[in-house]
C-alpha atoms as a PDB file:
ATOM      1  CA  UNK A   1      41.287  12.310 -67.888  1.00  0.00           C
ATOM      2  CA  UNK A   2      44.240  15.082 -67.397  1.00  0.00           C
ATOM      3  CA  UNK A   3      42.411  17.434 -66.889  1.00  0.00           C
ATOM      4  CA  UNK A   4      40.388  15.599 -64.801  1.00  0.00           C
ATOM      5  CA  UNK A   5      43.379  15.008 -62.642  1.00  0.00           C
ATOM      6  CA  UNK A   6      44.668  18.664 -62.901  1.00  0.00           C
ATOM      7  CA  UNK A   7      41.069  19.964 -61.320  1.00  0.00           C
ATOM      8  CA  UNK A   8      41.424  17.302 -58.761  1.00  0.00           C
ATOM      9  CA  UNK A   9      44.865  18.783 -57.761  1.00  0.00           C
ATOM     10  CA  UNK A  10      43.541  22.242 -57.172  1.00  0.00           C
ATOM     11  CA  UNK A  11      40.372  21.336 -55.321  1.00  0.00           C
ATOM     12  CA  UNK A  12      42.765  19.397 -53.331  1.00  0.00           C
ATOM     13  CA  UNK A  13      45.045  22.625 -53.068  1.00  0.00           C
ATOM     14  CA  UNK A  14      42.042  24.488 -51.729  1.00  0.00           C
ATOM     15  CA  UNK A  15      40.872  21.976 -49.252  1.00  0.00           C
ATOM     16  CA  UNK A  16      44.013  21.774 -47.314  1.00  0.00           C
ATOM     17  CA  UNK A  17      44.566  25.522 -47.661  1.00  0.00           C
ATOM     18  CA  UNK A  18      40.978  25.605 -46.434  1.00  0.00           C
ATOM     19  CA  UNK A  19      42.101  23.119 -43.240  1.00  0.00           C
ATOM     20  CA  UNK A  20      45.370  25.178 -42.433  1.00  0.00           C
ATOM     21  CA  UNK A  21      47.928  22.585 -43.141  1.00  0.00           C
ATOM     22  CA  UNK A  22      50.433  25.307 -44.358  1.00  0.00           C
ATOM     23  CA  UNK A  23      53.090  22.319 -44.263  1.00  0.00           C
ATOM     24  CA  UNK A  24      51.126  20.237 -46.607  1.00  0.00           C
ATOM     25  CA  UNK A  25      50.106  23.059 -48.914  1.00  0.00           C
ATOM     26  CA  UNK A  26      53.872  24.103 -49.599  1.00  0.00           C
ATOM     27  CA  UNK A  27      54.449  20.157 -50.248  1.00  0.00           C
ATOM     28  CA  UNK A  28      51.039  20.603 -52.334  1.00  0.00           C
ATOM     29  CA  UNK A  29      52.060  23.892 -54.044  1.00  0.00           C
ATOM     30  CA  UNK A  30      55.660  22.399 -55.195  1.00  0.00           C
ATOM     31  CA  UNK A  31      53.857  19.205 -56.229  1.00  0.00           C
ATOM     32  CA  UNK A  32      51.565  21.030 -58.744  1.00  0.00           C
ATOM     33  CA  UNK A  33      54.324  23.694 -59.881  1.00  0.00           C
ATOM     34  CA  UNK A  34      56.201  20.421 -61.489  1.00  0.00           C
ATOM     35  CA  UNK A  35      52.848  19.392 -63.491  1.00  0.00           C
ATOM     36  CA  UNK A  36      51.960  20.709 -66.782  1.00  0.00           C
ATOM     37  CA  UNK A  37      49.653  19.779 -69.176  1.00  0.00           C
ATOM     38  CA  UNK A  38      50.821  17.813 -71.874  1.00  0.00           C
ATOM     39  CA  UNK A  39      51.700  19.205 -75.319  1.00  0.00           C
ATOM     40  CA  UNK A  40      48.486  17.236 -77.252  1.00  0.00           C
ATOM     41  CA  UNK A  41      45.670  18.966 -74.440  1.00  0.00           C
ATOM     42  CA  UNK A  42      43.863  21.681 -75.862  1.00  0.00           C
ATOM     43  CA  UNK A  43      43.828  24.323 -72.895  1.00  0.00           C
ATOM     44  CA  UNK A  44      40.978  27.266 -73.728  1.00  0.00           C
ATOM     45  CA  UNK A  45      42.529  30.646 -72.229  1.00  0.00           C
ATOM     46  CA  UNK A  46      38.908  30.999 -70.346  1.00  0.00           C
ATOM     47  CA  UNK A  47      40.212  27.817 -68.434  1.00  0.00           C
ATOM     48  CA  UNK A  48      43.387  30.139 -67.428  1.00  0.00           C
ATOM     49  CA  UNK A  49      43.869  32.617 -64.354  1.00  0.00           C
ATOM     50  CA  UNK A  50      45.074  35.416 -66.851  1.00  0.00           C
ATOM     51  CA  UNK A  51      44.764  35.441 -70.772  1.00  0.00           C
ATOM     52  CA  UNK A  52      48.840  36.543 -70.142  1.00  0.00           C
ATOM     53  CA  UNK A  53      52.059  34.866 -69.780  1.00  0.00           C
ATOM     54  CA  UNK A  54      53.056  35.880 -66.793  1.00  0.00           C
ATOM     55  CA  UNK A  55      56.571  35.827 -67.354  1.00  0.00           C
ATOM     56  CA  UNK A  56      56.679  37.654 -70.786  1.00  0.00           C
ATOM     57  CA  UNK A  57      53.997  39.398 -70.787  1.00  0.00           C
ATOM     58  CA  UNK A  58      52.668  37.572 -74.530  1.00  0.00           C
ATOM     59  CA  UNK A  59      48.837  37.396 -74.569  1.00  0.00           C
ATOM     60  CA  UNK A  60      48.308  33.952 -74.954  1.00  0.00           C
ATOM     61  CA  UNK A  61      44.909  32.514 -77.310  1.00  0.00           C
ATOM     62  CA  UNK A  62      44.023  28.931 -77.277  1.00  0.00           C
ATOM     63  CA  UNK A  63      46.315  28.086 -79.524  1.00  0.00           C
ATOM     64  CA  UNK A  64      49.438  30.250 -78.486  1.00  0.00           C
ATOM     65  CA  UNK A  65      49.727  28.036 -74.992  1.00  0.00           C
ATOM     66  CA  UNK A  66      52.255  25.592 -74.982  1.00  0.00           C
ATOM     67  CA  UNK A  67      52.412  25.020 -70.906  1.00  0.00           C
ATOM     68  CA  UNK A  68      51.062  25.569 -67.841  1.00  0.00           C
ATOM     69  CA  UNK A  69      51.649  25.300 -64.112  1.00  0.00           C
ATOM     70  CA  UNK A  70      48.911  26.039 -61.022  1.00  0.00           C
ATOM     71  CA  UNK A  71      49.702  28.170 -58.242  1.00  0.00           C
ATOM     72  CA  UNK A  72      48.180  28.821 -55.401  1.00  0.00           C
ATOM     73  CA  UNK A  73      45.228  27.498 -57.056  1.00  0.00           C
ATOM     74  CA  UNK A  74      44.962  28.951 -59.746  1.00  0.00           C
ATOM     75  CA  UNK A  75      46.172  27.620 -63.949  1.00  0.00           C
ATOM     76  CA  UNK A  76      48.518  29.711 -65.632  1.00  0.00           C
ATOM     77  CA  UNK A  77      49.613  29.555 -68.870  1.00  0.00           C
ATOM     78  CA  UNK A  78      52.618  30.153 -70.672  1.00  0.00           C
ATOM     79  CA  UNK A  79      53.921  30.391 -74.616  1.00  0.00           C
ATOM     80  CA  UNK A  80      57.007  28.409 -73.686  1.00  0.00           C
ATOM     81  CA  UNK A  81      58.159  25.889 -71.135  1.00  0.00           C
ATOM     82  CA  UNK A  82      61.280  28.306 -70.509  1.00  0.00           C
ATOM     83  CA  UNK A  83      58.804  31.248 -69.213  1.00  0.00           C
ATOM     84  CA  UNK A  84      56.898  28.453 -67.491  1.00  0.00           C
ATOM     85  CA  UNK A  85      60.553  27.570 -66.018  1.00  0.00           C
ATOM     86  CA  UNK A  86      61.273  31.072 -65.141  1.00  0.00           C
ATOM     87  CA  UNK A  87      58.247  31.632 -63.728  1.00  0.00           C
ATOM     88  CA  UNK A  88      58.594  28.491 -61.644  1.00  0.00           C
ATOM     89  CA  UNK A  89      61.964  29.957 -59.812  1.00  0.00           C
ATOM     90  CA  UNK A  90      59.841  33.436 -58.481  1.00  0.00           C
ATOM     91  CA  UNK A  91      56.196  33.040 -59.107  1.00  0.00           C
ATOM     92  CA  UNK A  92      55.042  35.965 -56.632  1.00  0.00           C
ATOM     93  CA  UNK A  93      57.494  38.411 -58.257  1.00  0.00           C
ATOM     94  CA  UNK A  94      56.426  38.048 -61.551  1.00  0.00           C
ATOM     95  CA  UNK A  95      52.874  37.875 -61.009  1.00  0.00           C
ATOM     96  CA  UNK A  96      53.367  41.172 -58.890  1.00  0.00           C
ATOM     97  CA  UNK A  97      55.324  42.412 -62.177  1.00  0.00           C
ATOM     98  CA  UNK A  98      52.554  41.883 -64.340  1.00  0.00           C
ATOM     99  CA  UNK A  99      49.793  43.511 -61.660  1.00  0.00           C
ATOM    100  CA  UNK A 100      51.979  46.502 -61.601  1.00  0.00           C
ATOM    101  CA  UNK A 101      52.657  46.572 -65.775  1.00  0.00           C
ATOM    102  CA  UNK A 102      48.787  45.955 -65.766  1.00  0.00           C
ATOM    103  CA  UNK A 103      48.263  49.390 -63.703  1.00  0.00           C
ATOM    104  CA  UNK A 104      50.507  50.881 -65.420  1.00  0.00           C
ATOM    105  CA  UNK A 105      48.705  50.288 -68.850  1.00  0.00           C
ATOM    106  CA  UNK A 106      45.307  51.712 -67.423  1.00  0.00           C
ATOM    107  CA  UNK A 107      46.757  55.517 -66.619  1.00  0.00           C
END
């Protein structure tokens, strides 16, 4: 049933992003940065945007996520609910971080 609910959230996301409401997606967008799943729901890292906390940089398995949060659409997880909480206060900047460690890595 969560995750029933968290799925609902982001198609929800996507249909007023897809109707231009940009006033109603930031209320969306802060809305679904405050859920998580809860401690007891398995999340599979295939379900996840990136198999990498994006605020440490830990690549996460099944069983190393602890929380998540959706943004702009998309389910990230985290090993902690501090990263998740210091990912929460500058999401853009450390998912541009990680891009750029990412490229980086591949030279």
């Amino acid at each position: 049933m969560k995750m029933l609910t968290a799925v609902c959230s982001v198609l929800l996301a996507i249909g007023l992003t897809s109707c231009g409401g940009e006033k109603q997606e930031a209320q969306m967008e802060h809305q679904m940065m405050q859920e998580s799943a809860p401690a007891k729901m398995d999340i599979s890292v295939d379900m996840l945007a990136t198999n990498t906390d994006p605020n440490c940089g830990m690549k996460l398995t099944t069983e190393a996520v602890k929380d998540t949060a959706v943004y702009q659409g998309k389910l990230y997880g985290f090993c902690s609910a501090d990263c998740k909480e210091n990912f929460k206060k500058d999401p853009q900047a450390k998912l541009s971080a990680m891009e750029e460690k990412m490229k980086e890595m591949q030279h």
